[in-house]
C-alpha atoms as a PDB file:
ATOM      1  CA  UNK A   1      20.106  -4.443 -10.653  1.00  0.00           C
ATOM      2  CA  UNK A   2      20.419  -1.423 -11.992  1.00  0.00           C
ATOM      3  CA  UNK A   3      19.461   2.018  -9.499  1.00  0.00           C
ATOM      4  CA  UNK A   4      19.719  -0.543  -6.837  1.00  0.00           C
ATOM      5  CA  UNK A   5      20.629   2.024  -4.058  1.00  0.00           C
ATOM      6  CA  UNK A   6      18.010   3.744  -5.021  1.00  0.00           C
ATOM      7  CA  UNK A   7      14.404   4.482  -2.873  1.00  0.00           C
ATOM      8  CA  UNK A   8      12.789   1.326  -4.864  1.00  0.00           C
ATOM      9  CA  UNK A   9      16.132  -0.674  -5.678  1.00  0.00           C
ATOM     10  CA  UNK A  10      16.843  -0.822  -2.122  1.00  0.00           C
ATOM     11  CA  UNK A  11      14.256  -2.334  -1.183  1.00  0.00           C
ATOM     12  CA  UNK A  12      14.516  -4.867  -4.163  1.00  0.00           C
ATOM     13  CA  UNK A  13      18.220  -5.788  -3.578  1.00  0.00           C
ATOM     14  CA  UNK A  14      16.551  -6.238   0.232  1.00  0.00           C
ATOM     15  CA  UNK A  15      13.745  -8.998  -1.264  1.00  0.00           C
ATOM     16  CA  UNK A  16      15.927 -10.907  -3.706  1.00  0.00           C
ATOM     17  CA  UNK A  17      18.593 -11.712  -1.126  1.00  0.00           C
ATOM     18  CA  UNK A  18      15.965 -12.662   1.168  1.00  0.00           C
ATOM     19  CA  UNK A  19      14.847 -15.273  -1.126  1.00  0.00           C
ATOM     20  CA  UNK A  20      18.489 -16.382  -1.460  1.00  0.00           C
ATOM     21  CA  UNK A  21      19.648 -15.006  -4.744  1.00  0.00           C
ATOM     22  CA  UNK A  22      23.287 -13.473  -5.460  1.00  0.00           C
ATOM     23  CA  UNK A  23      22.675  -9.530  -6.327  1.00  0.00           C
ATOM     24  CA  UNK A  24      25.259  -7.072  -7.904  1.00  0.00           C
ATOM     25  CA  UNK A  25      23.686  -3.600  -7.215  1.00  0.00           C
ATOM     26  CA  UNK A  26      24.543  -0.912  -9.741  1.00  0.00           C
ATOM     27  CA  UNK A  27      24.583   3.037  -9.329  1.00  0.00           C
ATOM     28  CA  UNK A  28      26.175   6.228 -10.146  1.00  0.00           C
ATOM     29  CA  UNK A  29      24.921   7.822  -6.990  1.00  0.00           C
ATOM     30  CA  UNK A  30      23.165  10.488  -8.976  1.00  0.00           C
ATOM     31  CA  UNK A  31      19.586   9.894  -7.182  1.00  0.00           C
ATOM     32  CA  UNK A  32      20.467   6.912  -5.516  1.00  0.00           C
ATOM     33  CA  UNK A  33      22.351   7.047  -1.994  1.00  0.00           C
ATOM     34  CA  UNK A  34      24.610   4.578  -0.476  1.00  0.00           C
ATOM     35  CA  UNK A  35      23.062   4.460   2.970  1.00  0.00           C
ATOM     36  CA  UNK A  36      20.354   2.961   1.511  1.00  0.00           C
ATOM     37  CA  UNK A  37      22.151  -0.388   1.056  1.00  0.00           C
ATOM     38  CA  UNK A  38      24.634   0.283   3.967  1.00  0.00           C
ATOM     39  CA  UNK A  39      23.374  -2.105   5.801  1.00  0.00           C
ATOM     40  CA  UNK A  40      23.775  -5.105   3.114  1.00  0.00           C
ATOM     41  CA  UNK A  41      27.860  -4.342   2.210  1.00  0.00           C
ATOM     42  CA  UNK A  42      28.368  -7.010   3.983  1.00  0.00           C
ATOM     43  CA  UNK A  43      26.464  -9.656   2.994  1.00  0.00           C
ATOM     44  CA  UNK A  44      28.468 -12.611   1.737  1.00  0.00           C
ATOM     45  CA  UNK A  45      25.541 -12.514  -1.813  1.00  0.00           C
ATOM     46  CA  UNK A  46      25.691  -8.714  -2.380  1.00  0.00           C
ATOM     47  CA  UNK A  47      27.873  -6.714  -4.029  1.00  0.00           C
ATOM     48  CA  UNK A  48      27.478  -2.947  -4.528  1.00  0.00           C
ATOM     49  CA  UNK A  49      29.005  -1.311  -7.876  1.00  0.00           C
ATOM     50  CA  UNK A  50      29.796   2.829  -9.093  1.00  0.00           C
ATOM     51  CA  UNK A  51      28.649   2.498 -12.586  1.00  0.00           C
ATOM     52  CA  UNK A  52      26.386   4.565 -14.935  1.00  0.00           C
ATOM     53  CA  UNK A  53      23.859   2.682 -17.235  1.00  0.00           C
ATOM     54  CA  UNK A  54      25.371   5.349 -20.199  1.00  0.00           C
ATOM     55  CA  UNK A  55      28.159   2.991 -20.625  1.00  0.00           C
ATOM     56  CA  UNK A  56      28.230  -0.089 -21.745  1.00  0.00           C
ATOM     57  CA  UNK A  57      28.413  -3.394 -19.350  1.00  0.00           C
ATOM     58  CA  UNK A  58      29.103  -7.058 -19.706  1.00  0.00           C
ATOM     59  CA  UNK A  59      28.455  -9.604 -16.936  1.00  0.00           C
ATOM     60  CA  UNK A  60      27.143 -13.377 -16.416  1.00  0.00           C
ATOM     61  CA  UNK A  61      23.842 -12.645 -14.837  1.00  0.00           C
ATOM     62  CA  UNK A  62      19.874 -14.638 -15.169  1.00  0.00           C
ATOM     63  CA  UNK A  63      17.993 -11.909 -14.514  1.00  0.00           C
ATOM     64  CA  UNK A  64      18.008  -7.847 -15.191  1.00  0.00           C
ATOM     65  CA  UNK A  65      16.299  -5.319 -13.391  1.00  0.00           C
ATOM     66  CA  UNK A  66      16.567  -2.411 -14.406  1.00  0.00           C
ATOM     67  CA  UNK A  67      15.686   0.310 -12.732  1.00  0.00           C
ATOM     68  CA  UNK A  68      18.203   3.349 -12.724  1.00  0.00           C
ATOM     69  CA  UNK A  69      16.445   6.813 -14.153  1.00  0.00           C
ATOM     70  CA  UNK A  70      15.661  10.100 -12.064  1.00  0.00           C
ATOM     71  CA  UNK A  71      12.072   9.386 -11.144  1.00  0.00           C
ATOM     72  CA  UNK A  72      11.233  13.000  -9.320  1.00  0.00           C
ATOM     73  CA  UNK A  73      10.656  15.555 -11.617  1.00  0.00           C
ATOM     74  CA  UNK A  74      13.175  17.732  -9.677  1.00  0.00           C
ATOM     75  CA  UNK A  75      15.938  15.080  -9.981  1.00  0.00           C
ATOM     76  CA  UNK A  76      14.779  14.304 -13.516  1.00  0.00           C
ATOM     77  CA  UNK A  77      14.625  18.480 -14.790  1.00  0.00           C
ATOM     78  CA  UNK A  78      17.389  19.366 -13.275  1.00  0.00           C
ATOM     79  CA  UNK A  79      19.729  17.703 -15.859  1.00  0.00           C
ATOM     80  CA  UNK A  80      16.894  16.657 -18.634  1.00  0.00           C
ATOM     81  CA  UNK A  81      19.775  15.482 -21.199  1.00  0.00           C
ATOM     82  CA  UNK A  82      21.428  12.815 -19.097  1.00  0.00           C
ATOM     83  CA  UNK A  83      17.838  12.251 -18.011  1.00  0.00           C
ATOM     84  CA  UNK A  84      16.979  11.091 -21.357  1.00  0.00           C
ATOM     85  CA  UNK A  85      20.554   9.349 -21.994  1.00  0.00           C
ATOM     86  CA  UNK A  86      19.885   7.323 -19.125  1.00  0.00           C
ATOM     87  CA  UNK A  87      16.127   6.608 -20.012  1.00  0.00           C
ATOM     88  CA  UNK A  88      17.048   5.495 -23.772  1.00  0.00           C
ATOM     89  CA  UNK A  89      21.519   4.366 -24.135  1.00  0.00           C
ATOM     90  CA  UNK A  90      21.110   2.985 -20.090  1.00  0.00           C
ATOM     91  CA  UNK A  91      18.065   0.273 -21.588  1.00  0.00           C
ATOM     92  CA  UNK A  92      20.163   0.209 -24.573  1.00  0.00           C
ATOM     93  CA  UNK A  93      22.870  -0.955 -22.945  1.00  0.00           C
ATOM     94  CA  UNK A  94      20.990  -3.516 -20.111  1.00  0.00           C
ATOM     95  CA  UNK A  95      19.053  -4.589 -23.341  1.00  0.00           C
ATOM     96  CA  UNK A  96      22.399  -5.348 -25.117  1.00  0.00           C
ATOM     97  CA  UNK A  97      23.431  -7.240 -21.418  1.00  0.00           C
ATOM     98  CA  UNK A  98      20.519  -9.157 -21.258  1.00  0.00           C
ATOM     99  CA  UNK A  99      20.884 -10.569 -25.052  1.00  0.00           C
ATOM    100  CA  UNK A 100      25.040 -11.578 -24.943  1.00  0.00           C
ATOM    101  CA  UNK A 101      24.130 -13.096 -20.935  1.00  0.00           C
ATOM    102  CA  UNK A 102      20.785 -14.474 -22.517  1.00  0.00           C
ATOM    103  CA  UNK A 103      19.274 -13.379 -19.005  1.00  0.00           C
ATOM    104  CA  UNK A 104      15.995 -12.027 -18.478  1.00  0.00           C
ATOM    105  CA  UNK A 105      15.209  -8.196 -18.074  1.00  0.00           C
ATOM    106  CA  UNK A 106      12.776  -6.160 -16.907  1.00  0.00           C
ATOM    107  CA  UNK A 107      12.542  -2.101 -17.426  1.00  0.00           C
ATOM    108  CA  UNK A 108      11.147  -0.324 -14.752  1.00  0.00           C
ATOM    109  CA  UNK A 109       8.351   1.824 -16.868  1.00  0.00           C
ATOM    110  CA  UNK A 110       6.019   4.490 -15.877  1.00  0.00           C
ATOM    111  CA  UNK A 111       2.161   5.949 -15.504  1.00  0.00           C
ATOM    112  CA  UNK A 112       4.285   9.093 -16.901  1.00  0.00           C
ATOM    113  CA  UNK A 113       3.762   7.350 -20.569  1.00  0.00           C
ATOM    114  CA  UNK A 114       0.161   8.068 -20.143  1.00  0.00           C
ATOM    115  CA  UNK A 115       0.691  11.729 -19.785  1.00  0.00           C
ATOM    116  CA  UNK A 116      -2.480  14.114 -18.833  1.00  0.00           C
ATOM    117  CA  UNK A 117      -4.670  10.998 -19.791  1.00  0.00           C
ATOM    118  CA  UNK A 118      -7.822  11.441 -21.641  1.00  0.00           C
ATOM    119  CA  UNK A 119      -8.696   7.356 -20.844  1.00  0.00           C
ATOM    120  CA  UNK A 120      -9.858   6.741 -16.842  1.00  0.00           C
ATOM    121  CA  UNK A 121      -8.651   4.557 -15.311  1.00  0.00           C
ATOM    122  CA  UNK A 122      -5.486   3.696 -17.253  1.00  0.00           C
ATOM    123  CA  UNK A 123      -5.283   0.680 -19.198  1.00  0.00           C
ATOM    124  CA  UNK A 124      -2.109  -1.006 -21.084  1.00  0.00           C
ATOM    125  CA  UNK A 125      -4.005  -0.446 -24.274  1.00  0.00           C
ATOM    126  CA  UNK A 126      -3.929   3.515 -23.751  1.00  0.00           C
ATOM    127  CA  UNK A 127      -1.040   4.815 -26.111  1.00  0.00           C
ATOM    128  CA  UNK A 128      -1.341   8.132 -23.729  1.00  0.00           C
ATOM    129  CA  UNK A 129      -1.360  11.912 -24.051  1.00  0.00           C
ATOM    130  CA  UNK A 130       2.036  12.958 -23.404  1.00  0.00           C
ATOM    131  CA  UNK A 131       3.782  16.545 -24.142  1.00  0.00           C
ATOM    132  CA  UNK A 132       6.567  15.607 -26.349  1.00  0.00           C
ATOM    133  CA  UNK A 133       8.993  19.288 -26.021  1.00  0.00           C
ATOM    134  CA  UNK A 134       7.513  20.063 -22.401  1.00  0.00           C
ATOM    135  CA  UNK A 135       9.455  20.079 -19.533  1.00  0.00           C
ATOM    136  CA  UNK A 136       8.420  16.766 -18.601  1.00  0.00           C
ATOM    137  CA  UNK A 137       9.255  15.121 -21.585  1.00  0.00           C
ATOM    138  CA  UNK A 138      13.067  14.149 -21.337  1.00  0.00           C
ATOM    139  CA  UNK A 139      11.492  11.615 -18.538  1.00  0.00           C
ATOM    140  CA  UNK A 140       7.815  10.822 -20.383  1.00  0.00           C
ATOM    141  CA  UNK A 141       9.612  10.394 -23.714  1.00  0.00           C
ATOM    142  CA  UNK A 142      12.729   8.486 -22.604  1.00  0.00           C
ATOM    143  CA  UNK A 143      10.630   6.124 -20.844  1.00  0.00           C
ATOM    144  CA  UNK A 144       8.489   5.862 -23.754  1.00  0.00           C
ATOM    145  CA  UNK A 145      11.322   5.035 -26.167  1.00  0.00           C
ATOM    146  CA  UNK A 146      12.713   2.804 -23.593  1.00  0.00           C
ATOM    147  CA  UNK A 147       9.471   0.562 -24.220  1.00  0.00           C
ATOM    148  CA  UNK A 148      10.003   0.632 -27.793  1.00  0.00           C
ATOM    149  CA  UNK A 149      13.785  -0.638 -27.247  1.00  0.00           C
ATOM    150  CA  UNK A 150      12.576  -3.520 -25.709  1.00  0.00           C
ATOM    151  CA  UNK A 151       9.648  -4.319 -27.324  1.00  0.00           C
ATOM    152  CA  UNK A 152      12.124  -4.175 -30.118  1.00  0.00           C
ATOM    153  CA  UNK A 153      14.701  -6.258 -28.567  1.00  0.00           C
ATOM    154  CA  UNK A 154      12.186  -9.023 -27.517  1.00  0.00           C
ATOM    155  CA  UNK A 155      10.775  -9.059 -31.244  1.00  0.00           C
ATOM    156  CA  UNK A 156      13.959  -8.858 -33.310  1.00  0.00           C
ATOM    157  CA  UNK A 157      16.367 -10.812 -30.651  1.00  0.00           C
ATOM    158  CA  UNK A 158      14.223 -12.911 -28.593  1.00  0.00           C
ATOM    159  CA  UNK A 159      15.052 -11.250 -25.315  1.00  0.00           C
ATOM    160  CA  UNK A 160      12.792 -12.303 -22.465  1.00  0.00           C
ATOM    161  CA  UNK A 161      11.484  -8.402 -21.743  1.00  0.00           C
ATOM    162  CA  UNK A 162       9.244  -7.552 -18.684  1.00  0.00           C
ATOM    163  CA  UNK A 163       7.997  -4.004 -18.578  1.00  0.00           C
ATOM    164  CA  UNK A 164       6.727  -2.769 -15.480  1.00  0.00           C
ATOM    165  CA  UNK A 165       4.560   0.326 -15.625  1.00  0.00           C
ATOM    166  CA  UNK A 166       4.716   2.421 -12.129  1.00  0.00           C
ATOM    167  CA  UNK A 167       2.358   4.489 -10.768  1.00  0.00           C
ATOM    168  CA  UNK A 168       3.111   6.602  -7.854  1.00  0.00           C
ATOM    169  CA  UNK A 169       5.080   4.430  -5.150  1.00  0.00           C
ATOM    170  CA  UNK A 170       6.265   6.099  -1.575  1.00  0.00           C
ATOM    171  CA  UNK A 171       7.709   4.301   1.509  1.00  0.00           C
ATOM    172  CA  UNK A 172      10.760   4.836   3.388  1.00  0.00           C
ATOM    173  CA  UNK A 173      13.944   5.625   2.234  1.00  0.00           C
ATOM    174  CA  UNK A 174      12.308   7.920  -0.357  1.00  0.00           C
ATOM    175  CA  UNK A 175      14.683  10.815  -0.751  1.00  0.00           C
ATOM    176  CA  UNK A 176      13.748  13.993   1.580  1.00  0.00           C
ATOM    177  CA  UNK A 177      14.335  16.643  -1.380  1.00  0.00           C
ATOM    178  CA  UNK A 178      12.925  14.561  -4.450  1.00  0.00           C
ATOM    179  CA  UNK A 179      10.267  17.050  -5.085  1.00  0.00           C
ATOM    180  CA  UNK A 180       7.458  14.316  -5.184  1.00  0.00           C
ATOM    181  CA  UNK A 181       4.243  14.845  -3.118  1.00  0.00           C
ATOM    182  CA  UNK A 182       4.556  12.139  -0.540  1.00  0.00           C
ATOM    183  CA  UNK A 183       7.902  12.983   0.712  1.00  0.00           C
ATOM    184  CA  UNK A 184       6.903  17.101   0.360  1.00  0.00           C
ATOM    185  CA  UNK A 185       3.746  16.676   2.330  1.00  0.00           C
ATOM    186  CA  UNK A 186       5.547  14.309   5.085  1.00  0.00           C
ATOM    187  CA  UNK A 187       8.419  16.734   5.696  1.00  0.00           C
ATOM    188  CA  UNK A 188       6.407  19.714   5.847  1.00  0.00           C
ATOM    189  CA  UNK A 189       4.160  18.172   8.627  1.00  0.00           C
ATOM    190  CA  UNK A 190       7.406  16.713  10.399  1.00  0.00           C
ATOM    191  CA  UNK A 191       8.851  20.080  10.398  1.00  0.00           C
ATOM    192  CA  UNK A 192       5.313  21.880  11.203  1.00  0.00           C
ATOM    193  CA  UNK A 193       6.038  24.217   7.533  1.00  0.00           C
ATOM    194  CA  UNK A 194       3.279  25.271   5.393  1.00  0.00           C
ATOM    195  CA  UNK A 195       2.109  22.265   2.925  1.00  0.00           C
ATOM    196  CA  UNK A 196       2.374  22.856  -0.534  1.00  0.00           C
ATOM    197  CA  UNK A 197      -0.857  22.272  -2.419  1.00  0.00           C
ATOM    198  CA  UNK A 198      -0.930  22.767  -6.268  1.00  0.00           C
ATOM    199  CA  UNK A 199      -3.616  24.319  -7.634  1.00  0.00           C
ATOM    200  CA  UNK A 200      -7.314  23.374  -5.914  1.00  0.00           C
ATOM    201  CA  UNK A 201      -5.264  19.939  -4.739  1.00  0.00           C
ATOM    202  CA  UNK A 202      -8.455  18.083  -6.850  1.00  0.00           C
ATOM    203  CA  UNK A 203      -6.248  16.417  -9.139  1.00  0.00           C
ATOM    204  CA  UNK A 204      -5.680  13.032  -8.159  1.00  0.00           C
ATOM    205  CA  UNK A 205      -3.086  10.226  -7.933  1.00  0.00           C
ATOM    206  CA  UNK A 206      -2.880   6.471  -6.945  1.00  0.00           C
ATOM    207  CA  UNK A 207      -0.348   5.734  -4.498  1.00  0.00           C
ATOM    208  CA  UNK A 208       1.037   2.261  -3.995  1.00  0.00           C
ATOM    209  CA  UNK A 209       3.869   1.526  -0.998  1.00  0.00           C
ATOM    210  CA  UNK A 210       6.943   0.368  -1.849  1.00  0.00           C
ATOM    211  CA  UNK A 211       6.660  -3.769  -0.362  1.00  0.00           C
ATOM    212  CA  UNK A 212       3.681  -3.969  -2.303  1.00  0.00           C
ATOM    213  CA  UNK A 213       5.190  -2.916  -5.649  1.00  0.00           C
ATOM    214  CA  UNK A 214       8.506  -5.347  -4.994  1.00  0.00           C
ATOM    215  CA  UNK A 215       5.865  -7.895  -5.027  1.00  0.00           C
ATOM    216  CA  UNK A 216       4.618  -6.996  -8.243  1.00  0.00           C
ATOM    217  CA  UNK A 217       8.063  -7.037  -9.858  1.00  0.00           C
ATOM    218  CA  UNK A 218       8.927 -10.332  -8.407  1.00  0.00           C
ATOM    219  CA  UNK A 219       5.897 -12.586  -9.485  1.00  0.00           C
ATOM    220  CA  UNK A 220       6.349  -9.900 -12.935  1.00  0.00           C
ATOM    221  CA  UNK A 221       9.873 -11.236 -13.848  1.00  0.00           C
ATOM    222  CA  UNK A 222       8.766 -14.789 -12.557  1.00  0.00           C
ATOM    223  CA  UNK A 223       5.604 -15.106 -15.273  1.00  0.00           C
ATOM    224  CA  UNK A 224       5.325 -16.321 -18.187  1.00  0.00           C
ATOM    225  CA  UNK A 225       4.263 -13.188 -19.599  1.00  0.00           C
ATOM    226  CA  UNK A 226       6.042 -11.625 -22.672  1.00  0.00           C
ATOM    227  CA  UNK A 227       6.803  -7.905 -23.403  1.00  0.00           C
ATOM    228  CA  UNK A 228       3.109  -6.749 -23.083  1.00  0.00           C
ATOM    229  CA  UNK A 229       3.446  -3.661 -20.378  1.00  0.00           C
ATOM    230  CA  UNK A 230       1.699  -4.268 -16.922  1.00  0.00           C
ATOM    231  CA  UNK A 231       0.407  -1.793 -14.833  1.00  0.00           C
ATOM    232  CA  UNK A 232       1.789  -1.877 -11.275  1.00  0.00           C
ATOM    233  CA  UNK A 233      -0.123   0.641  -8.621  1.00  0.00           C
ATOM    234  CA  UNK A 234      -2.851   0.970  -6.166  1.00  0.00           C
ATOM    235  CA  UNK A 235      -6.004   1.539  -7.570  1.00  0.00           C
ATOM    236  CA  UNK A 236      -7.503   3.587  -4.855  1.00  0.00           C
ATOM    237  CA  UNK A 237      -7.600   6.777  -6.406  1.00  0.00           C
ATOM    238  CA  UNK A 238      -6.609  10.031  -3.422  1.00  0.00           C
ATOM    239  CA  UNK A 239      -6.745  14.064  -4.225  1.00  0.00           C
ATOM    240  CA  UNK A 240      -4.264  15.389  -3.272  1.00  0.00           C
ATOM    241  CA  UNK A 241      -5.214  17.414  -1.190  1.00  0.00           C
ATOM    242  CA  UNK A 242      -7.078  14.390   1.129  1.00  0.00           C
ATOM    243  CA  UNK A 243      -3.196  13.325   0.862  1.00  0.00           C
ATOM    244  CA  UNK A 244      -2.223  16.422   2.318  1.00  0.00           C
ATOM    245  CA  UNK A 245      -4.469  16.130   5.500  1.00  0.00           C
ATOM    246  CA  UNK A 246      -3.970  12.582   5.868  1.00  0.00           C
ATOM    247  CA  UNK A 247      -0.385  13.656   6.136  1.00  0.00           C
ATOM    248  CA  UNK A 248      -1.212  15.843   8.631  1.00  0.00           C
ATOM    249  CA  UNK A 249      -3.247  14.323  10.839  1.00  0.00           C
ATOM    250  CA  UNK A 250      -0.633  11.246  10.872  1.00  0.00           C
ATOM    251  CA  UNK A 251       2.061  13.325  11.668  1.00  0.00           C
ATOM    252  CA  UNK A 252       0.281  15.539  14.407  1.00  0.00           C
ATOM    253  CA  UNK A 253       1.549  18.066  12.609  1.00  0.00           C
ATOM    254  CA  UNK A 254       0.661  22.336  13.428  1.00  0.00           C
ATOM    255  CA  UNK A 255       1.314  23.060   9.841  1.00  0.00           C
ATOM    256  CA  UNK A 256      -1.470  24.840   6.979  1.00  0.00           C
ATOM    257  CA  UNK A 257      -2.188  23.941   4.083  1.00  0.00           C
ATOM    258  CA  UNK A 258      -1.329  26.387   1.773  1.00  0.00           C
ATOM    259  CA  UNK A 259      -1.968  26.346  -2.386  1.00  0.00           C
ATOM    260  CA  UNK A 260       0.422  27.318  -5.135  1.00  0.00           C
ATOM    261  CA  UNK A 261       0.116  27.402  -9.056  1.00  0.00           C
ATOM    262  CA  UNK A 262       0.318  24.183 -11.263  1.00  0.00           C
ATOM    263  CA  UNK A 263       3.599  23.124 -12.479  1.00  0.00           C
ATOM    264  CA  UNK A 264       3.350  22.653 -15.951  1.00  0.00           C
ATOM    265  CA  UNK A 265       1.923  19.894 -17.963  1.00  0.00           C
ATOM    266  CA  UNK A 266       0.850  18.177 -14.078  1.00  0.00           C
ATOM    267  CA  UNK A 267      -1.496  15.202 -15.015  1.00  0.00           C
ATOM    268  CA  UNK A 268      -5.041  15.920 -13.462  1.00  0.00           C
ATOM    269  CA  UNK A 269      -6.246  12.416 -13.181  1.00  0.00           C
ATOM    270  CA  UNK A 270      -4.282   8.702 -12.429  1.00  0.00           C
ATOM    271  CA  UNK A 271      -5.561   5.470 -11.613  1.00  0.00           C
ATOM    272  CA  UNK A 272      -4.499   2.261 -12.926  1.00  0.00           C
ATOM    273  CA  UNK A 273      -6.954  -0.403 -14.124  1.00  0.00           C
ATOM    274  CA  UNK A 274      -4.584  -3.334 -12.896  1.00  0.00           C
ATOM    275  CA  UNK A 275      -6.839  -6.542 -14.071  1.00  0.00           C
ATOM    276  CA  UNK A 276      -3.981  -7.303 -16.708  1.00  0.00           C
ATOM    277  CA  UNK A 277      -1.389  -7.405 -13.361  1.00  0.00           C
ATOM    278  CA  UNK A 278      -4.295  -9.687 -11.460  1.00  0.00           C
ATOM    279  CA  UNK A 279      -4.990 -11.982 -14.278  1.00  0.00           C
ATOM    280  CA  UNK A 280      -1.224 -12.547 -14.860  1.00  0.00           C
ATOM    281  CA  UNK A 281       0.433 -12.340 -11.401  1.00  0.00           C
ATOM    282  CA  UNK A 282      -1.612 -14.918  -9.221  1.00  0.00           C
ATOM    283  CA  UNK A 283      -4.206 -12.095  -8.076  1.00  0.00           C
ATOM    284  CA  UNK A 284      -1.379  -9.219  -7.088  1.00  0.00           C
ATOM    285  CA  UNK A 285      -2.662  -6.308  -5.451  1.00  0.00           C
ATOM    286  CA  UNK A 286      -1.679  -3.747  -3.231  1.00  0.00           C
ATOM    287  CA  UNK A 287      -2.085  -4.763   0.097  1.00  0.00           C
ATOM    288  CA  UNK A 288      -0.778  -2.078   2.317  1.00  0.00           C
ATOM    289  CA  UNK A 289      -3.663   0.665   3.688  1.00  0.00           C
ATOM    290  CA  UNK A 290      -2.644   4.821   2.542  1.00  0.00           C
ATOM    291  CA  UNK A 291      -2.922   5.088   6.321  1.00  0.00           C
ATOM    292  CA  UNK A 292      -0.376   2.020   7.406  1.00  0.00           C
ATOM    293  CA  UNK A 293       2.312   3.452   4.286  1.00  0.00           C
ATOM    294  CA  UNK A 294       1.789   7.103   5.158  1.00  0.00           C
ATOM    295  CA  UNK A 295       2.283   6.701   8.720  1.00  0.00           C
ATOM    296  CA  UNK A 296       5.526   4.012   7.854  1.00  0.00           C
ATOM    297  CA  UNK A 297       6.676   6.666   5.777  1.00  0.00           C
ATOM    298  CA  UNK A 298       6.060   9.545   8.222  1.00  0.00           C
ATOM    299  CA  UNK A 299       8.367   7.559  10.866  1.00  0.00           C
ATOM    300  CA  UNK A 300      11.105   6.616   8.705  1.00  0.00           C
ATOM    301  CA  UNK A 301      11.552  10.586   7.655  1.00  0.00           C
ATOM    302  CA  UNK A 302      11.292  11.398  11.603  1.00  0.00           C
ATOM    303  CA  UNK A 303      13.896   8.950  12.096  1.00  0.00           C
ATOM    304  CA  UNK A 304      16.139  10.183   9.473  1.00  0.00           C
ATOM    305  CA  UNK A 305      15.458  14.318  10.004  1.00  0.00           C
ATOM    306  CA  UNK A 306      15.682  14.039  13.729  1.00  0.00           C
ATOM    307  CA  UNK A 307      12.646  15.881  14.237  1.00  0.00           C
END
């Protein structure tokens, strides 16, 4: 697994070991964090590994998941070139694993290929309206032509390929600086600061906890199902600004809400249509309430900040 110390990997390498497979976790510690999988170093079937995805790896393995990319825009805009390296030579080279170990793979995606979308809800079939010079685009883009590679690979080399699509996921162990508006909102409140609101907070986003996504990538590497794209995310669609005083009232928190200027190319609307991951995946579907995640979320960060 690649990004496996990662806020999502983590919690993978946790739910494949539980079901009794042997996991080699893979990072370069540029997002991910090593007390994330502290607790499994010493598990007789794990075994953690410093590598980036930019260079090339060989190994015996069945299955791929690959998951290592900055996924915050603060984490991914801060260095947008090795952003991009990792998005398109890091599938290259898991793509390239997957063939010589002739092990299944499956590429972590993103709603971020769908751009500002013009289509609502977002189906597979949308091809997306997506900035390709904004400051967005080293992750959009990458993770765009990372669908193409293995689309590619599956047509040309008859690599099993899985692609995962993502929409917003939270849940703990999401890092406390990523930028993204789950983990913003939830620290603010902890630490009774102002909560950042971007523009009227109307825009909207679909967010899907963490347990319930693992799900979706287990039964998705376990199907049948070829390279197609599947949409993975909660359909219930939230402003974000109802985020930010759910977030508040969970937390008990003093703080205001406060409202600052869009960022740049920030989609307006996102909600998955997820019948393809129903119809596919033995009826998957989120399962875990915004309230239940948020307030999960909300005690992991107290936990971790002390507060």
């Amino acid at each position: 697994m690649t990004g496996g110390s990662g806020f999502l990997g983590s919690h993978l390498c946790e739910r494949l070991l539980k079901e009794g497979h042997e996991v080699v976790c893979l990072d370069n510690f540029f997002t991910g964090s090593r007390a994330n999988v502290e607790h499994l170093l010493d598990h007789h079937r794990f075994e953690l590994m410093r590598h980036d995805v930019t260079e090339p790896l060989t190994m015996e393995v069945d299955d791929v998941y690959h998951l290592a990319c900055p996924a915050s825009p603060i984490h991914y805009q801060r260095n947008p070139v090795r952003t991009i390296r990792t998005a398109v030579e890091g599938t290259l080279n898991m793509l390239d694993l997957a063939r010589e170990a002739k092990a299944r793979i499956l590429i972590a995606s993103t709603s971020e290929v769908y751009g500002d979308p013009i289509e609502h809800p977002q189906h597979e079939s949308y091809w997306g309206n997506v900035n390709p010079i904004g400051p967005r685009a080293c992750y959009d883009e990458g993770k765009r032509c990372a669908e193409a590679l293995a689309v590619s690979y599956a047509r040309q080399y008859s690599v099993e390929v899985r692609i995962a699509r993502i929409f917003n996921t939270y849940g703990p162990r999401m890092h406390e600086n990523d930028g993204r508006v789950v983990s913003n909102f939830v620290v603010q409140a902890l630490r009774n600061e102002p909560i950042t609101v971007y523009g009227e907070g109307q825009q909207t986003r679909s967010f899907c906890f963490a347990t319930d996504l693992i799900e979706g990538f287990i039964r998705l590497m376990a199907s049948p199902h070829g390279a197609d794209p599947v949409n993975l995310g909660n359909p219930r669609e939230t402003t974000v600004l109802e985020l930010a005083e759910i977030t508040r009232k969970l937390a008990k928190s003093k703080s205001e809400i406060v409202r600052a200027p869009l960022p740049t190319d920030d989609p307006t609307r996102r909600r998955p249509d997820i019948s393809r991951a129903q119809q596919l995946l033995g009826g998957w579907a989120p399962v875990v309430s915004l309230e239940q995640g948020i307030a999960a979320t909300i005690d992991d960060f107290r936990r971790r900040l002390g507060v």
